[in-house]
N, C-alpha and C. Protein backbone atom coordinates (compact mmCIF):
# COMPACT_ATOMS: atom_id res chain seq x y z
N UNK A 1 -13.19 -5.02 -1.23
CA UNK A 1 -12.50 -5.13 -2.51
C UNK A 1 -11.44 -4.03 -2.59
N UNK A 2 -10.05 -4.09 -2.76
CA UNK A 2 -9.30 -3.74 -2.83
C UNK A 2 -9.12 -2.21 -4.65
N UNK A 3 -8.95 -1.24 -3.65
CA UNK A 3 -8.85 0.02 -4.71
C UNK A 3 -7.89 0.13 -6.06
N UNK A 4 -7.38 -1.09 -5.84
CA UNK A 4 -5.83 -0.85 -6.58
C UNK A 4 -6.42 -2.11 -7.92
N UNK A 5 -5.92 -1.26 -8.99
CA UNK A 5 -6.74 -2.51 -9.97
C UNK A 5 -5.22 -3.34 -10.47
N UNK A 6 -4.07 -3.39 -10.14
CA UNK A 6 -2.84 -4.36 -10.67
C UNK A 6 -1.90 -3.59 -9.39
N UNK A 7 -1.49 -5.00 -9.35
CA UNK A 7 -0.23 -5.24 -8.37
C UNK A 7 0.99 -5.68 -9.15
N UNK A 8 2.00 -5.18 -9.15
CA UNK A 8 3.60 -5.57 -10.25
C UNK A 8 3.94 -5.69 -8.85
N UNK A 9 4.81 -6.96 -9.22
CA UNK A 9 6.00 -6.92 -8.61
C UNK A 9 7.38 -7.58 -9.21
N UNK A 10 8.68 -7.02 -8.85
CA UNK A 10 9.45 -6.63 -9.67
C UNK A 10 10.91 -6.77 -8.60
N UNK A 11 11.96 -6.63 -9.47
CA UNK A 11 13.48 -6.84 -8.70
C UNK A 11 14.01 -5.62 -9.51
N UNK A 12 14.52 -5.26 -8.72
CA UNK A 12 15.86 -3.90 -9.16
C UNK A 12 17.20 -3.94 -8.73
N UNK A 13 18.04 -2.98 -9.10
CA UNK A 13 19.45 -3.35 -8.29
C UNK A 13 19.43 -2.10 -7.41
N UNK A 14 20.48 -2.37 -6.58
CA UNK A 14 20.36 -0.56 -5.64
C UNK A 14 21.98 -0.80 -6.46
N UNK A 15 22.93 0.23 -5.61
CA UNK A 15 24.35 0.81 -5.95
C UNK A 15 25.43 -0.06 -5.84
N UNK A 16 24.84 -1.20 -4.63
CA UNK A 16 25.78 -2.09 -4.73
C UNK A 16 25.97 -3.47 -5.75
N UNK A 17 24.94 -3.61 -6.44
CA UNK A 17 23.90 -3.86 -7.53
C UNK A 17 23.84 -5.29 -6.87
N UNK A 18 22.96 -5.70 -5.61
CA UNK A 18 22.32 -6.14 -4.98
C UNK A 18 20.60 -6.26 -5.69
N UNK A 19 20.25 -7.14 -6.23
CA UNK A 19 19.00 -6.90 -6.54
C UNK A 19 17.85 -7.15 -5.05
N UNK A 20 17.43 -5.98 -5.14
CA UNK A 20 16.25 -5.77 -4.14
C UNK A 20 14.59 -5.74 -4.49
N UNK A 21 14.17 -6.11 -4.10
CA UNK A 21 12.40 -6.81 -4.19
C UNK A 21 11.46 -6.07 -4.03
N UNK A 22 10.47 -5.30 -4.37
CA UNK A 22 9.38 -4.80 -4.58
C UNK A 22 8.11 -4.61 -4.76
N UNK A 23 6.87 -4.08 -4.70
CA UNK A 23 5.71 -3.61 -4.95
C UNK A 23 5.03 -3.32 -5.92
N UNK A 24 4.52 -2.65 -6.39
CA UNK A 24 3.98 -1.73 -6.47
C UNK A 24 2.38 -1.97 -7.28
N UNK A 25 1.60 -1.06 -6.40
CA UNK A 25 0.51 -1.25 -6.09
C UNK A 25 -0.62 -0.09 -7.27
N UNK A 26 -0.99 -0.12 -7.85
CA UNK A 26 -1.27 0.90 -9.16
C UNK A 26 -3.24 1.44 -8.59
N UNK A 27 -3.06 2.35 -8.79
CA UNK A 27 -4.85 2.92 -8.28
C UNK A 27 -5.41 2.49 -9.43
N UNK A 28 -7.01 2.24 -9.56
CA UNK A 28 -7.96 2.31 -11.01
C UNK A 28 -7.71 2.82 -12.12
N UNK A 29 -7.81 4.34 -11.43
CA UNK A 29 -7.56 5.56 -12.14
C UNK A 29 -5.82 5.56 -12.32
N UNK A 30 -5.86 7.38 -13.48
CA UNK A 30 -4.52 7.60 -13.40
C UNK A 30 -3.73 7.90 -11.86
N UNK A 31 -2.35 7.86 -11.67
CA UNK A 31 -2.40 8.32 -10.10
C UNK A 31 -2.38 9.61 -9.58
N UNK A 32 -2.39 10.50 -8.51
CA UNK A 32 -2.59 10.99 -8.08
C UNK A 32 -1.04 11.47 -7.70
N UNK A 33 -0.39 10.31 -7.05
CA UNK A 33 1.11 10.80 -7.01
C UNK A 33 1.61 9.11 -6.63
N UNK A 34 3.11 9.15 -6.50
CA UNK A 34 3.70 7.98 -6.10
C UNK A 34 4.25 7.79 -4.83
N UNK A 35 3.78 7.54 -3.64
CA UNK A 35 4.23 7.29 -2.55
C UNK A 35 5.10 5.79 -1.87
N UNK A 36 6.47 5.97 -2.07
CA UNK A 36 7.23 4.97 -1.43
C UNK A 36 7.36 4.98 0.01
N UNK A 37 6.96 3.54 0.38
CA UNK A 37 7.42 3.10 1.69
C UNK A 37 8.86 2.63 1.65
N UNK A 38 9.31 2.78 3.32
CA UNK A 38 10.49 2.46 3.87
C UNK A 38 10.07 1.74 5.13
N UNK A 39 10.67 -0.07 5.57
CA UNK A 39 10.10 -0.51 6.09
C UNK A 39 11.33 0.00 7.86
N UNK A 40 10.86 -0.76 8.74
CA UNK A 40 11.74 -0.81 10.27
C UNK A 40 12.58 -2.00 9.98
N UNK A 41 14.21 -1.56 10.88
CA UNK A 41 15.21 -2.57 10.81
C UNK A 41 14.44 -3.51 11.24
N UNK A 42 14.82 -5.34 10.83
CA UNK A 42 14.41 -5.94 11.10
C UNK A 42 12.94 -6.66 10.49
N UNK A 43 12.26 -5.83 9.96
CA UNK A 43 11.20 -5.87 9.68
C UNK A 43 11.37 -5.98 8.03
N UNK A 44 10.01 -6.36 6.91
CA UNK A 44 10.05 -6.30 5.09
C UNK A 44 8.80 -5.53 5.06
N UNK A 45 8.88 -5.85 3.70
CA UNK A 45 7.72 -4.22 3.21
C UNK A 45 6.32 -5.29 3.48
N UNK A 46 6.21 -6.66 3.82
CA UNK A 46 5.09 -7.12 4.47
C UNK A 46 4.54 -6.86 6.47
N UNK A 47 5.42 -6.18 6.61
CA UNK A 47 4.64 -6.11 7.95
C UNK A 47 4.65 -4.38 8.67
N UNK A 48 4.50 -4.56 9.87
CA UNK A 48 4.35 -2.96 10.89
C UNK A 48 3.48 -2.02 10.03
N UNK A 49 2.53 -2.78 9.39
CA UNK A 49 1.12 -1.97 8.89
C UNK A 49 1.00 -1.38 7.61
N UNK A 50 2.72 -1.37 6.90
CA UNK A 50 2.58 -1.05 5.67
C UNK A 50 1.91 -1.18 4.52
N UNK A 51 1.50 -2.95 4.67
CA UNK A 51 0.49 -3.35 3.83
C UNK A 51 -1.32 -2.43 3.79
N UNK A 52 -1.54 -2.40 5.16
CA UNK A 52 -2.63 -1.31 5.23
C UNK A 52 -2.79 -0.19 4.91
N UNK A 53 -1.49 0.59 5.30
CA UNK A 53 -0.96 2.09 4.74
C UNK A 53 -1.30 2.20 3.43
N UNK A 54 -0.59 1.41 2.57
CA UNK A 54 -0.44 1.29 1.19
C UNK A 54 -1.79 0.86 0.84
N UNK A 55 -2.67 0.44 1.02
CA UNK A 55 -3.83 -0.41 0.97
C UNK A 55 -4.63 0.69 0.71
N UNK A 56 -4.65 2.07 2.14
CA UNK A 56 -5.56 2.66 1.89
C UNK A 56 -5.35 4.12 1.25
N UNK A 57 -3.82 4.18 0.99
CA UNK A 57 -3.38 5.69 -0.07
C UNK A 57 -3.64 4.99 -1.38
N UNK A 58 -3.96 3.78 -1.64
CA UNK A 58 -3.97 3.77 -3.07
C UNK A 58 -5.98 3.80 -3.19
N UNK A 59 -6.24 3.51 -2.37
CA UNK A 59 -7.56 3.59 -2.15
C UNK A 59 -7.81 4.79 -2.43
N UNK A 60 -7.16 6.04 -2.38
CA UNK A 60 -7.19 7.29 -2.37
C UNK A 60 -6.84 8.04 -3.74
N UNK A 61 -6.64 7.03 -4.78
CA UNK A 61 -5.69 7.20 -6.18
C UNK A 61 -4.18 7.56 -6.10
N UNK A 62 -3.12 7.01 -4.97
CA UNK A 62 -1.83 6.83 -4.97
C UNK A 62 -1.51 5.72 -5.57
N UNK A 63 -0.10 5.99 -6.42
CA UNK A 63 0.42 4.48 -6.68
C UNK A 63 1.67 4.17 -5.30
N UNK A 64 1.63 2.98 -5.04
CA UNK A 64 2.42 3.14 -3.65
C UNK A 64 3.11 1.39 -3.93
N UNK A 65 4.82 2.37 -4.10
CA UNK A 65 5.91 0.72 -4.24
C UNK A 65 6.43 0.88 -2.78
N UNK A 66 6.53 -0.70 -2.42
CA UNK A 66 6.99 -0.62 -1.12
C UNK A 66 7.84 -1.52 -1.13
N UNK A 67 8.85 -1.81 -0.90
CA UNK A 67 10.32 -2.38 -1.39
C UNK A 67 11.28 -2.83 -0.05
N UNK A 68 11.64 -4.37 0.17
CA UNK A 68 12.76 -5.19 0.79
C UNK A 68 14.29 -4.44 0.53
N UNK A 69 14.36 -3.78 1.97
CA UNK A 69 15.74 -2.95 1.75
C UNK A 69 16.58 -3.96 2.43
N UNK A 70 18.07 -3.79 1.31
CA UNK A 70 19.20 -4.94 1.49
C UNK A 70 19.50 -5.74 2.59
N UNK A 71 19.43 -6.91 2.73
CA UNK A 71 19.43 -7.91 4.03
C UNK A 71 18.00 -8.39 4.47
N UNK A 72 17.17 -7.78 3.69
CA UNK A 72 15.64 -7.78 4.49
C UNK A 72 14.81 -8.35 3.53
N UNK A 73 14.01 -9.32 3.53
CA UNK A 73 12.57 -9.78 3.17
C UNK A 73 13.30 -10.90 1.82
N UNK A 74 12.96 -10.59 1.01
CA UNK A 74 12.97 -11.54 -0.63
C UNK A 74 14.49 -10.37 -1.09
N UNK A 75 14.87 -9.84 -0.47
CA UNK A 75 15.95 -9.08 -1.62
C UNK A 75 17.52 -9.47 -0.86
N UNK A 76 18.16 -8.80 -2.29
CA UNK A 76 19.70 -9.92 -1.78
C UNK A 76 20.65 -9.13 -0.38
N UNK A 77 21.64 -9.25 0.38
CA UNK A 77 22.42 -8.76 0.75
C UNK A 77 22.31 -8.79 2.18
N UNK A 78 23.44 -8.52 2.87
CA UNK A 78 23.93 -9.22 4.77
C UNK A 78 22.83 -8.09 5.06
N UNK A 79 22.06 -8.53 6.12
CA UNK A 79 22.10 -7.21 7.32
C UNK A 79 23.15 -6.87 8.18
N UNK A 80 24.53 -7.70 8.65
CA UNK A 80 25.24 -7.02 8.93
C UNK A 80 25.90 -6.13 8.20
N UNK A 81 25.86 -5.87 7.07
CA UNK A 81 26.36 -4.59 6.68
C UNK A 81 25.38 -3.53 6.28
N UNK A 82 24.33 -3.26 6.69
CA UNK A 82 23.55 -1.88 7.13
C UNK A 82 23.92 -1.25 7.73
N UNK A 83 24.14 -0.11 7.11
CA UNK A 83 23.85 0.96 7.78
C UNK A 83 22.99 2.33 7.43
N UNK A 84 22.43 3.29 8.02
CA UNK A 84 22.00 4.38 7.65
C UNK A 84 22.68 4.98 6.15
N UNK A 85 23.39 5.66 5.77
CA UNK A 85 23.91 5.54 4.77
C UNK A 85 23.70 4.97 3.60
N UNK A 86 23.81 3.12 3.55
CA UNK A 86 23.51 2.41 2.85
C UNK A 86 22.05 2.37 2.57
N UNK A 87 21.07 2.79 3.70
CA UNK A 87 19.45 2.89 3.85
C UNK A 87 18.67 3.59 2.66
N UNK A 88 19.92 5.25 2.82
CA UNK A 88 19.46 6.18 1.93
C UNK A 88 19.22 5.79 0.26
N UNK A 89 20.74 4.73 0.69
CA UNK A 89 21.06 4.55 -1.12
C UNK A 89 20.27 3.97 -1.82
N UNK A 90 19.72 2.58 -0.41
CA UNK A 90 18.34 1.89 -1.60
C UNK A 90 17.32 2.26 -1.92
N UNK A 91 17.12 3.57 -0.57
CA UNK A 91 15.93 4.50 -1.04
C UNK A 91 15.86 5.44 -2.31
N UNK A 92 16.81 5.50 -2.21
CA UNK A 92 17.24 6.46 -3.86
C UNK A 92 16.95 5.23 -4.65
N UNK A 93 17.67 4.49 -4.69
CA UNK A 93 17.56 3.31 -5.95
C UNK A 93 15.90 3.28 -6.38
N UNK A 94 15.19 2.81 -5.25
CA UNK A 94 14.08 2.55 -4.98
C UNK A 94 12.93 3.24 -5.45
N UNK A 95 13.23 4.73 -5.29
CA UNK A 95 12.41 5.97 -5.42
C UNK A 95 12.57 5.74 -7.30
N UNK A 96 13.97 5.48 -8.05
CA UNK A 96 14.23 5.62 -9.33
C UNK A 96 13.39 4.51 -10.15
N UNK A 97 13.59 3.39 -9.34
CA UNK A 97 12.48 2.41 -9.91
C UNK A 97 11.41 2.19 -9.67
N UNK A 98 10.70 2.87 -8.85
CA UNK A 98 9.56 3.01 -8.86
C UNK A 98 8.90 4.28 -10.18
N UNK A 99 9.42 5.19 -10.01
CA UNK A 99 8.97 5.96 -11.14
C UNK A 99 9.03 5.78 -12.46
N UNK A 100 10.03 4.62 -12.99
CA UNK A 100 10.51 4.00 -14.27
C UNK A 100 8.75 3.13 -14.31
N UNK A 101 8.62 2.57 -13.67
CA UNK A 101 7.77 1.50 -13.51
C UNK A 101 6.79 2.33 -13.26
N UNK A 102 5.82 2.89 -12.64
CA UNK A 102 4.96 3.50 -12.71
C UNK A 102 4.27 4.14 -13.99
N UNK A 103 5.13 5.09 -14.72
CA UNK A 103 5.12 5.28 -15.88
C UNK A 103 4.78 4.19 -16.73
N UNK A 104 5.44 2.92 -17.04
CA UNK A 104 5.47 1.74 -17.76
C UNK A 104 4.35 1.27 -17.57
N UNK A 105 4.01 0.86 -16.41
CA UNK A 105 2.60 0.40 -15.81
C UNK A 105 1.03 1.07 -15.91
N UNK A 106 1.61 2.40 -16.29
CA UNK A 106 -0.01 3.33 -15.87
C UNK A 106 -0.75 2.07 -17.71
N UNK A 107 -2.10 2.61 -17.14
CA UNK A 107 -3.02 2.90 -18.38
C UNK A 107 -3.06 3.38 -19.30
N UNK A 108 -3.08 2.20 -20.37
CA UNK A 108 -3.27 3.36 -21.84
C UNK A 108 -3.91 4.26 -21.78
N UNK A 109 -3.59 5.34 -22.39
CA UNK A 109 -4.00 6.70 -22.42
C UNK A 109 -4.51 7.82 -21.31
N UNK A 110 -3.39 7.52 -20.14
CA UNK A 110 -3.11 8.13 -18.77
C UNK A 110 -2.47 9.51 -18.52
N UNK A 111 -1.81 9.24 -19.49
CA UNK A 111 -1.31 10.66 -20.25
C UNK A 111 -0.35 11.07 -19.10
N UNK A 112 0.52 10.15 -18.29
CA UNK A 112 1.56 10.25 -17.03
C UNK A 112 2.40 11.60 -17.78
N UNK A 113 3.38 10.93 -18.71
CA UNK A 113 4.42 11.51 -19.11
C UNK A 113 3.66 13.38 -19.66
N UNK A 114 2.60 13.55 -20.01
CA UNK A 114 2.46 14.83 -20.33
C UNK A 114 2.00 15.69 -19.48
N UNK A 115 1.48 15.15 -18.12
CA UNK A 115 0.85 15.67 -17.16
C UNK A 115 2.81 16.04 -16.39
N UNK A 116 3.86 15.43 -16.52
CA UNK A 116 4.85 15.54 -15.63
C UNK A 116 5.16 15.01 -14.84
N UNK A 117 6.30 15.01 -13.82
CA UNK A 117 6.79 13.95 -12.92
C UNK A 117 5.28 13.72 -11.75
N UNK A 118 4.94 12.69 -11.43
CA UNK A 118 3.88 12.78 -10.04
C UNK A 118 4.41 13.22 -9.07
N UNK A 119 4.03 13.78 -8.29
CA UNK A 119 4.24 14.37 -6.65
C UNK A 119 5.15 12.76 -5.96
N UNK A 120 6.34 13.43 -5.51
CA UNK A 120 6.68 11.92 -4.59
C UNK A 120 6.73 12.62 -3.22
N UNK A 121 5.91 11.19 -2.53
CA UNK A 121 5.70 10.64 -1.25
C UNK A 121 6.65 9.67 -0.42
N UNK A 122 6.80 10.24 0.61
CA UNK A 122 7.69 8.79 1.46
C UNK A 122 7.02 8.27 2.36
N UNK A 123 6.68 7.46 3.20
CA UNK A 123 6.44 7.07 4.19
C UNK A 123 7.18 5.98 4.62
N UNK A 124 7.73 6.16 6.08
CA UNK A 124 8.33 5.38 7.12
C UNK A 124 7.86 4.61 8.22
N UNK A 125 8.40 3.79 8.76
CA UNK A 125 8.09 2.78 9.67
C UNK A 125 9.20 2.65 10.55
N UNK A 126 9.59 3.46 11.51
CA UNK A 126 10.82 2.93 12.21
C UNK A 126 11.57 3.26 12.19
N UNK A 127 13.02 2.59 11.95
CA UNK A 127 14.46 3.00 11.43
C UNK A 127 13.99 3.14 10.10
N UNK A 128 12.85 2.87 8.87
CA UNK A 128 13.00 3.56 7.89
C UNK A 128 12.13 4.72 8.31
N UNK A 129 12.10 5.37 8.70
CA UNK A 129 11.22 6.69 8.87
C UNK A 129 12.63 8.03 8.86
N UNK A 130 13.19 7.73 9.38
CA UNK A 130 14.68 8.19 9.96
C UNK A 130 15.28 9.19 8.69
């Protein structure tokens, strides 16, 4: 049985305002911190083990969004125009909406916002590790 008591999933825009596709995976409890994945070129936030990763930090009380960067999985935009650069930007985007949403999402009376920002986490897979 899976640690995570609600799964959201959700569309955002990154910079190019490309809407890109998302996660996010919420612990029982309040969280612990918010750890975003970054998937490998080629690859979406469903495969190269991320789903497990995420599976077992939230098992741990992490909330963990893991998000289709532009050209890749359910979200909009070419993969020929990736590049590193552009990688960072959806990660920024990414990192911003996940914490909007986290907040929104916790449990009544979690008390996110008075406890302060959560600890952020990254984890990589590949060319997103980079």
């Amino acid at each position: 049985m899976p640690a995570f008591s609600r799964v959201r999933h959700f569309n955002f825009r990154n910079g190019q305002d490309e809407l890109l596709s998302g996660s996010l995976l919420l612990p029982k409890q309040a969280p612990r911190g918010l750890v975003v994945s970054a998937h490998g070129f080629l690859e979406d936030r469903g495969k190269g083990g991320l789903p497990q990763i995420a599976d077992a930090l939230s098992r741990e009380g992490y909330a963990v969004f893991s998000f289709d960067q532009a050209g890749h999985g359910a979200s909009d935009g070419k993969l020929e125009g990736m590049t590193l650069t552009r990688q960072v930007r959806d990660l920024h985007s990414a990192v911003e909406a996940a914490r909007r949403r986290v907040t929104a999402y916790a449990e009544p009376g979690a008390a996110l916002k008075a406890a302060g920002p959560l600890p952020l986490f990254l984890v990589g897979r590949s060319l997103g590790a980079v």
